[in-house]
C-alpha atoms as a PDB file:
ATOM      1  CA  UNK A   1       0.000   0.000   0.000  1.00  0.00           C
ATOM      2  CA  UNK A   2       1.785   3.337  -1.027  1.00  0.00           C
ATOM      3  CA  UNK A   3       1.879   5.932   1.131  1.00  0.00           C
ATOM      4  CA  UNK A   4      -0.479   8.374   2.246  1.00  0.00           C
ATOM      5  CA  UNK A   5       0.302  12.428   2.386  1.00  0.00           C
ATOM      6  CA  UNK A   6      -1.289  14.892   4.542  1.00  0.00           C
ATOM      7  CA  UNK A   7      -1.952  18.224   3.216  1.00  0.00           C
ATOM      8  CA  UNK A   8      -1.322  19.404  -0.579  1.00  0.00           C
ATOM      9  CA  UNK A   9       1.446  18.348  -2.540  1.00  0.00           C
ATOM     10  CA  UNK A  10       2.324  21.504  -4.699  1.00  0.00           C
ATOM     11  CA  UNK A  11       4.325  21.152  -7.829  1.00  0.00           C
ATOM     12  CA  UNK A  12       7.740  23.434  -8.067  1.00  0.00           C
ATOM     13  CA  UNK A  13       7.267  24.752 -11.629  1.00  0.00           C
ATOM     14  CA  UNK A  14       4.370  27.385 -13.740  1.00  0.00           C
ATOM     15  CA  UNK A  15       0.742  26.141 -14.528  1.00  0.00           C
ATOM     16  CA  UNK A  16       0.248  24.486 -17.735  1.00  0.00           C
ATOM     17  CA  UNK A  17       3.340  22.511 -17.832  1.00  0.00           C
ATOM     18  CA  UNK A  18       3.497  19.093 -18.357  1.00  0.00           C
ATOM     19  CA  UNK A  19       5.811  17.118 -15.527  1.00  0.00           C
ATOM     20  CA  UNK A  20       8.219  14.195 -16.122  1.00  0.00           C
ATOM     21  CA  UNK A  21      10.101  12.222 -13.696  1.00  0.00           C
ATOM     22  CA  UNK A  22      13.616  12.907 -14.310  1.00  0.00           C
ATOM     23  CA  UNK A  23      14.386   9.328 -14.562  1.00  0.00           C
ATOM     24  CA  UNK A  24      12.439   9.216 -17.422  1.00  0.00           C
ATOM     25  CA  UNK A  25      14.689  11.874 -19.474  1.00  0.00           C
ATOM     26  CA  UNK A  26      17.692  10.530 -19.081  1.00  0.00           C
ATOM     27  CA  UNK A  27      19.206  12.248 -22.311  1.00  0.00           C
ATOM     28  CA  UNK A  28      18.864  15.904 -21.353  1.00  0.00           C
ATOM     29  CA  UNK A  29      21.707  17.766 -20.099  1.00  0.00           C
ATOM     30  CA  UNK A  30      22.479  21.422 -18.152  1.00  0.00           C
ATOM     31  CA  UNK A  31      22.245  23.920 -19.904  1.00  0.00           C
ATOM     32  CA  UNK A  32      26.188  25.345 -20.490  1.00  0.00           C
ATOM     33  CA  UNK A  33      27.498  26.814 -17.627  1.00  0.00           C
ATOM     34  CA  UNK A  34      24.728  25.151 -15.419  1.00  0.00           C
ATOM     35  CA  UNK A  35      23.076  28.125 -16.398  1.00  0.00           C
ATOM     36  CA  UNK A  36      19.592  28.770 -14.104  1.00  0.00           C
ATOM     37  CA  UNK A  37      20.796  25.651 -12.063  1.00  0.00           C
ATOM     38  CA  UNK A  38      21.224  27.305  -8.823  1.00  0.00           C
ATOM     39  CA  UNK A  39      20.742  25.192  -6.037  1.00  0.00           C
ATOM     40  CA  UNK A  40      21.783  23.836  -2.865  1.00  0.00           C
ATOM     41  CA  UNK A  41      22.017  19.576  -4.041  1.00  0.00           C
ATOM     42  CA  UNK A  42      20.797  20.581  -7.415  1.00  0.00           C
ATOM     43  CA  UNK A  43      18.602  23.019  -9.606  1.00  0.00           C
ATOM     44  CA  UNK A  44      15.731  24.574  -7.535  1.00  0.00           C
ATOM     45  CA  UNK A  45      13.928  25.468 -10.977  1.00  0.00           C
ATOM     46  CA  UNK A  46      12.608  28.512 -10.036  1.00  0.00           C
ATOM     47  CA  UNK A  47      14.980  30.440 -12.579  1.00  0.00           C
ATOM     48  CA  UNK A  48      13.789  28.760 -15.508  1.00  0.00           C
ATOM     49  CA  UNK A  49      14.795  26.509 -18.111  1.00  0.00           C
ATOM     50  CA  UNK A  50      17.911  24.817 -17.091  1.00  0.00           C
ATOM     51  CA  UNK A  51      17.613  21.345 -19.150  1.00  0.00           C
ATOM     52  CA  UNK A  52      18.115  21.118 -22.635  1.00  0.00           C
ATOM     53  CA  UNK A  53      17.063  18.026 -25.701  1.00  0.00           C
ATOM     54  CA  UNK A  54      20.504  16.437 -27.300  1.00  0.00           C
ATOM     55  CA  UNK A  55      19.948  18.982 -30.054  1.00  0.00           C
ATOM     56  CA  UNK A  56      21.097  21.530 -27.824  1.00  0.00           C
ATOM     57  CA  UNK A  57      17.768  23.311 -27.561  1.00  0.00           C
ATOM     58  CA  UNK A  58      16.887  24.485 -23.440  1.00  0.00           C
ATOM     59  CA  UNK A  59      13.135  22.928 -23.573  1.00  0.00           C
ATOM     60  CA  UNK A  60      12.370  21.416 -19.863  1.00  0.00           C
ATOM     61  CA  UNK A  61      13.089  22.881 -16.254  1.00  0.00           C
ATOM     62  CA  UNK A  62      14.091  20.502 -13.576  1.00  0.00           C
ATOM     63  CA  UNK A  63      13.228  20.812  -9.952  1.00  0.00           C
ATOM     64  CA  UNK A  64      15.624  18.912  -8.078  1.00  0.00           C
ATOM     65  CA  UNK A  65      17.361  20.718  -5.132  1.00  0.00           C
ATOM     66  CA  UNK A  66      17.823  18.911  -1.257  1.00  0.00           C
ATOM     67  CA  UNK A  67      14.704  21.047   0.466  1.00  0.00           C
ATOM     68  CA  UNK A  68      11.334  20.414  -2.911  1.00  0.00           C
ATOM     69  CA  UNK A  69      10.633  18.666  -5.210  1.00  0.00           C
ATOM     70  CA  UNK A  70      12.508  16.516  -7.942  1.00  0.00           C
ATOM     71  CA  UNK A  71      10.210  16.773 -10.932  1.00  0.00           C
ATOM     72  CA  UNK A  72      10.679  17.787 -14.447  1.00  0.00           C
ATOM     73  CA  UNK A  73       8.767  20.471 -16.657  1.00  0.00           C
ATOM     74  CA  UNK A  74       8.276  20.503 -19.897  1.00  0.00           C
ATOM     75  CA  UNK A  75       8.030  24.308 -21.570  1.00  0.00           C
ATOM     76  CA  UNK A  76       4.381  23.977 -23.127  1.00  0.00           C
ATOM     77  CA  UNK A  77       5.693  26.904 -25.641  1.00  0.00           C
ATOM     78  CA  UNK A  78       8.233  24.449 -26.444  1.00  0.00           C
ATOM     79  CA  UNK A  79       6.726  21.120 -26.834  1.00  0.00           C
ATOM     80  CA  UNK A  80       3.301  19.415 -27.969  1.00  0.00           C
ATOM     81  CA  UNK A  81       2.226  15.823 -27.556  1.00  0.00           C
ATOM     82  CA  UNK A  82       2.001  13.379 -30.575  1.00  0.00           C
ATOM     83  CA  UNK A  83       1.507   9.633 -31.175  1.00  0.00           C
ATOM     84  CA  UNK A  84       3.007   7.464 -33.604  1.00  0.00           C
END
């Protein structure tokens, strides 16, 4: 039986995102620099986008710092959802 949480759980990043675990995008990187990856243990992700695809384009913020959450976002300005 998982868990159970008392209270809200509140996601780190903007409204209309889309969240990811991290695990599951394994092929992003920091941005160069660690640019907007200011953190304690890791990015807090409340400076932005901070990830970017293997292309080199900065698409998803992750939220990953000691003290919140560890959850992705996905830029909705930036990516759309499609099937194959």
């Amino acid at each position: 039986m998982p868990p159970r949480h008392r209270g809200r759980l509140i996601s780190a990043g903007t409204r209309h995102t889309v969240l990811v675990h991290p695990d599951n995008a394994t092929d992003l990187q920091p941005l160069p620099n660690w640019e907007n990856s200011n953190g304690c243990c890791g990015p807090t992700g409340d400076e932005g986008l901070n990830r970017a695809c293997p292309c080199g384009a900065p698409v998803p913020t992750l939220a990953a710092d000691c003290f919140g959450p560890y959850e992705l976002h996905l830029d909705p300005v930036r990516t759309y959802a499609f099937s194959q």
